[in-house]
Protein backbone atom coordinates (compact mmCIF):
# COMPACT_ATOMS: atom_id res chain seq x y z
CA UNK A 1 -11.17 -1.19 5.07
CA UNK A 2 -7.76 -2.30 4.01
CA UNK A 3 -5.41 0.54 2.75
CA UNK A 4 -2.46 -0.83 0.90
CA UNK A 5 0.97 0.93 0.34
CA UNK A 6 1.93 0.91 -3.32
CA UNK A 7 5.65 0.40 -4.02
CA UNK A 8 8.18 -2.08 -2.66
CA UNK A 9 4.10 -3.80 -1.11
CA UNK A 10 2.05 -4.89 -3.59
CA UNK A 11 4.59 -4.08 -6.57
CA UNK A 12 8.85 -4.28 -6.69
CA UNK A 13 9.37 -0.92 -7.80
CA UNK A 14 13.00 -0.77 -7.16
CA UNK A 15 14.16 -0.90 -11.08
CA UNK A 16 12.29 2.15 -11.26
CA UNK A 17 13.45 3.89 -7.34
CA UNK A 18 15.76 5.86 -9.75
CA UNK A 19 13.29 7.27 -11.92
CA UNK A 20 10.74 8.26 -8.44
CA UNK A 21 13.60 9.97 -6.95
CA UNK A 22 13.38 12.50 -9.39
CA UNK A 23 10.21 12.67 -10.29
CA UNK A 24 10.18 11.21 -13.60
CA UNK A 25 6.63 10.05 -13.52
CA UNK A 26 6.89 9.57 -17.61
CA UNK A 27 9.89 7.31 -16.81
CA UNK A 28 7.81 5.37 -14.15
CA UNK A 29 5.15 4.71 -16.48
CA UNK A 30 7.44 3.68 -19.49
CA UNK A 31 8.65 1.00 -16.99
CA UNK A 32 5.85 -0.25 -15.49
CA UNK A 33 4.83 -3.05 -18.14
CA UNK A 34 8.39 -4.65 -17.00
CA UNK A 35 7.82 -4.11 -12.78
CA UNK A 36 6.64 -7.14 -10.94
CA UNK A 37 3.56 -7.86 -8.56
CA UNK A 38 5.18 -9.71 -5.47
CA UNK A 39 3.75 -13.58 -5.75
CA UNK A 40 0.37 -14.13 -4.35
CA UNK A 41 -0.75 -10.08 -4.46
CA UNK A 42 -3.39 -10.38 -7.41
CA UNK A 43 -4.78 -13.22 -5.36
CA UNK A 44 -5.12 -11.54 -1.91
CA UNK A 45 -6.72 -8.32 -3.33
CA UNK A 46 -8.85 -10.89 -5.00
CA UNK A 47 -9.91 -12.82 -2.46
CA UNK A 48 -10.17 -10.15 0.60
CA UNK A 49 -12.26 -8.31 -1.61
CA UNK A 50 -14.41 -11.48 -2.30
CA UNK A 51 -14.84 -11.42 2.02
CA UNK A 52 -16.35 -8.03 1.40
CA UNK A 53 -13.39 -6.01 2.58
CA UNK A 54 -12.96 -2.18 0.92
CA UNK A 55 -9.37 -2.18 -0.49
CA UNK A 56 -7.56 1.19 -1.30
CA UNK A 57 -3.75 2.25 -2.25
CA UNK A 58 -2.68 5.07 -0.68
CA UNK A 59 0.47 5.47 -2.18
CA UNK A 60 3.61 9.00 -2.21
CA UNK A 61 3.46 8.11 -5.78
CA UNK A 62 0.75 9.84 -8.55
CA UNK A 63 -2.18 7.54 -8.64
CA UNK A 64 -1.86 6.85 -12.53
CA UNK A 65 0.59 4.44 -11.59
CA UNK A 66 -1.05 1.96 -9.23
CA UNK A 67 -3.96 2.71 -12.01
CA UNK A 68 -2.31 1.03 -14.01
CA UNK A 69 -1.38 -1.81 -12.35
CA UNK A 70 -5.48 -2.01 -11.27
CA UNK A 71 -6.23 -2.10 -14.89
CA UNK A 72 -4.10 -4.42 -15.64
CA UNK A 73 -4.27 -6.96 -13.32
CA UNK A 74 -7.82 -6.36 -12.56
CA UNK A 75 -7.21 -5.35 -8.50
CA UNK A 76 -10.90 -5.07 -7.08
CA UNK A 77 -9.76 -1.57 -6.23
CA UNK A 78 -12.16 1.58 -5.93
CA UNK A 79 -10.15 4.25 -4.06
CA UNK A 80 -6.26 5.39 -5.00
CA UNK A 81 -5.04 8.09 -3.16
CA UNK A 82 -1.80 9.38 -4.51
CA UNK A 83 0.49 12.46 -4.65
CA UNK A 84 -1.77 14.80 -6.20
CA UNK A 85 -4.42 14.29 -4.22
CA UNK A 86 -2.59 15.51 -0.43
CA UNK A 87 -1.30 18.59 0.38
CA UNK A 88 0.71 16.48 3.08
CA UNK A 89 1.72 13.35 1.96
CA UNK A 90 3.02 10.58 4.36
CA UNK A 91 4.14 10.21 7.10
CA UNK A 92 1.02 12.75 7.30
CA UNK A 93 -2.08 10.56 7.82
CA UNK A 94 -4.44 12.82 5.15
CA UNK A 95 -3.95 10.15 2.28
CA UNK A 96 -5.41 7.69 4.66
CA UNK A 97 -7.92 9.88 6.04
CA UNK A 98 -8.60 10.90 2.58
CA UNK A 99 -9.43 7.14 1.53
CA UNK A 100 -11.35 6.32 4.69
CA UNK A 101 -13.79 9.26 4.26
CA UNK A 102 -13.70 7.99 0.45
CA UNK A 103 -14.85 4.17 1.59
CA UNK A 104 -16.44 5.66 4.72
CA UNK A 105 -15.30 3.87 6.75
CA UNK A 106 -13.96 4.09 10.82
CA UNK A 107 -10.60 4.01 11.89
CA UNK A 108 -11.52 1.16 14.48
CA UNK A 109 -11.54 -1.01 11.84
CA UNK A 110 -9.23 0.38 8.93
CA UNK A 111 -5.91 -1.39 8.65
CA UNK A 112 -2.72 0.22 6.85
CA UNK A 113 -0.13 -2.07 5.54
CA UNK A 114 2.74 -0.73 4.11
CA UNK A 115 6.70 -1.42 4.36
CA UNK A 116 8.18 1.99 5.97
CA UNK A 117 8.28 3.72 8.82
CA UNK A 118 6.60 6.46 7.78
CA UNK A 119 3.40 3.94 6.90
CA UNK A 120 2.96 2.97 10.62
CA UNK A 121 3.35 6.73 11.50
CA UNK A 122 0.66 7.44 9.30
CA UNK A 123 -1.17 4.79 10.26
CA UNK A 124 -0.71 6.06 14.44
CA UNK A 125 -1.53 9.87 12.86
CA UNK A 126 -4.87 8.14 11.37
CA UNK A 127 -5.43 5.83 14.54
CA UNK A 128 -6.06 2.60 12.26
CA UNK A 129 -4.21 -0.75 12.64
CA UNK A 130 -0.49 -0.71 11.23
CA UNK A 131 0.58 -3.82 9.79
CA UNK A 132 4.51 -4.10 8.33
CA UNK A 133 5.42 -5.77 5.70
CA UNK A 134 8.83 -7.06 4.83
CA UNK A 135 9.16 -9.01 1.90
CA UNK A 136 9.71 -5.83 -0.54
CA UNK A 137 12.95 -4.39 1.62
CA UNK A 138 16.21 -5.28 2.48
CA UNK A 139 16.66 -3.45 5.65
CA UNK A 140 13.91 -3.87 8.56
CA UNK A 141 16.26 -2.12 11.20
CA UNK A 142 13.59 1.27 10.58
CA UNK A 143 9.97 -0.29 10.12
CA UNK A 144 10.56 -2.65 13.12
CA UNK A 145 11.70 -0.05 15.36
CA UNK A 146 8.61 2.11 14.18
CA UNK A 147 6.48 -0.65 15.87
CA UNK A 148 3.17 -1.57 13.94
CA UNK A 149 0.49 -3.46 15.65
CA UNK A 150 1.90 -6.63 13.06
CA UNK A 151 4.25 -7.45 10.97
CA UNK A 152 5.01 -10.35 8.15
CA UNK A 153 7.29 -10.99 6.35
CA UNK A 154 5.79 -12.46 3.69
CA UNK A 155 2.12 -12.51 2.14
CA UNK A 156 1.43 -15.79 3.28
CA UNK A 157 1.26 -14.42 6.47
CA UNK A 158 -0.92 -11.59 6.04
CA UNK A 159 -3.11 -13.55 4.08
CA UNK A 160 -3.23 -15.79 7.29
CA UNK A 161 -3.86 -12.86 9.36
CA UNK A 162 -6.52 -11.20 7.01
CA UNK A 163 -8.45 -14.70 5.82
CA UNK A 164 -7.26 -16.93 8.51
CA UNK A 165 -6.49 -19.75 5.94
């Protein structure tokens, strides 16, 4: 299974980091027709799911709004896990525990990817592969010194890592 990290990974949800920080969901979703899927996203999901990989989001965000990006785009996407859905949301591993028990699958062979700090502590809470990813913030100072098993710094390279093309 490959759990995915919603905003500032898959999407560029920094137009809208104003609206998250207080909560204004509504906002969010007024927005989201105008936020942008990094280049070569739609593809990955695509094709990793096309290798027979489970994908998930696991996201500190309510799950209506990578819904609606799933919808739209048409992500191969069966589980979202979002802030409803935890009493303890990340750096707390239950989102991705949540998810895994949701895809069944093992930690052994779950990977995380996500662009904070508090991802790869999740991930280390969950004991599943973290893998960083850059290309959504401008300061890497925090998720490098956090440590994840990889990290790329831009989707080319994961795709490499996850497809080996």
């Amino acid at each position: 299974m490959i759990i995915f990290d919603f905003d500032q990974t898959l999407v560029d949800t920094s137009p809208v980091e104003h609206l998250r920080a207080r909560r204004d969901w509504k906002g969010v979703m007024a927005s989201a027709g105008k936020l942008q899927v990094y280049p070569g996203i739609t593809e990955l999901l695509e094709d990793l799911h096309a290798k027979g990989h489970k994908l998930a989001i696991v996201t500190k965000s309510p799950d209506m709004v990578p819904r609606a990006f799933i919808k739209q785009h048409g992500w191969p996407i069966d589980i979202v896990v979002g802030y409803h859905d935890v009493k303890r949301r990340k750096p707390d591993p239950e989102g991705l525990l949540l998810a895994m028990s949701k895809g069944q699958a093992v930690a052994s062979k779950t990977f995380h990817v996500g662009d904070q700090a508090q991802d790869t502590e999740a991930s280390r809470g969950a004991n599943v592969t973290a893998v960083g990813v850059t290309w959504g913030i401008d300061d890497h100072a925090d998720l490098q010194s956090s440590n994840p098993d990889h990290l790329f710094a831009d989707v080319a390279e994961l795709r490499k890592y996850f497809l080996g093309e």
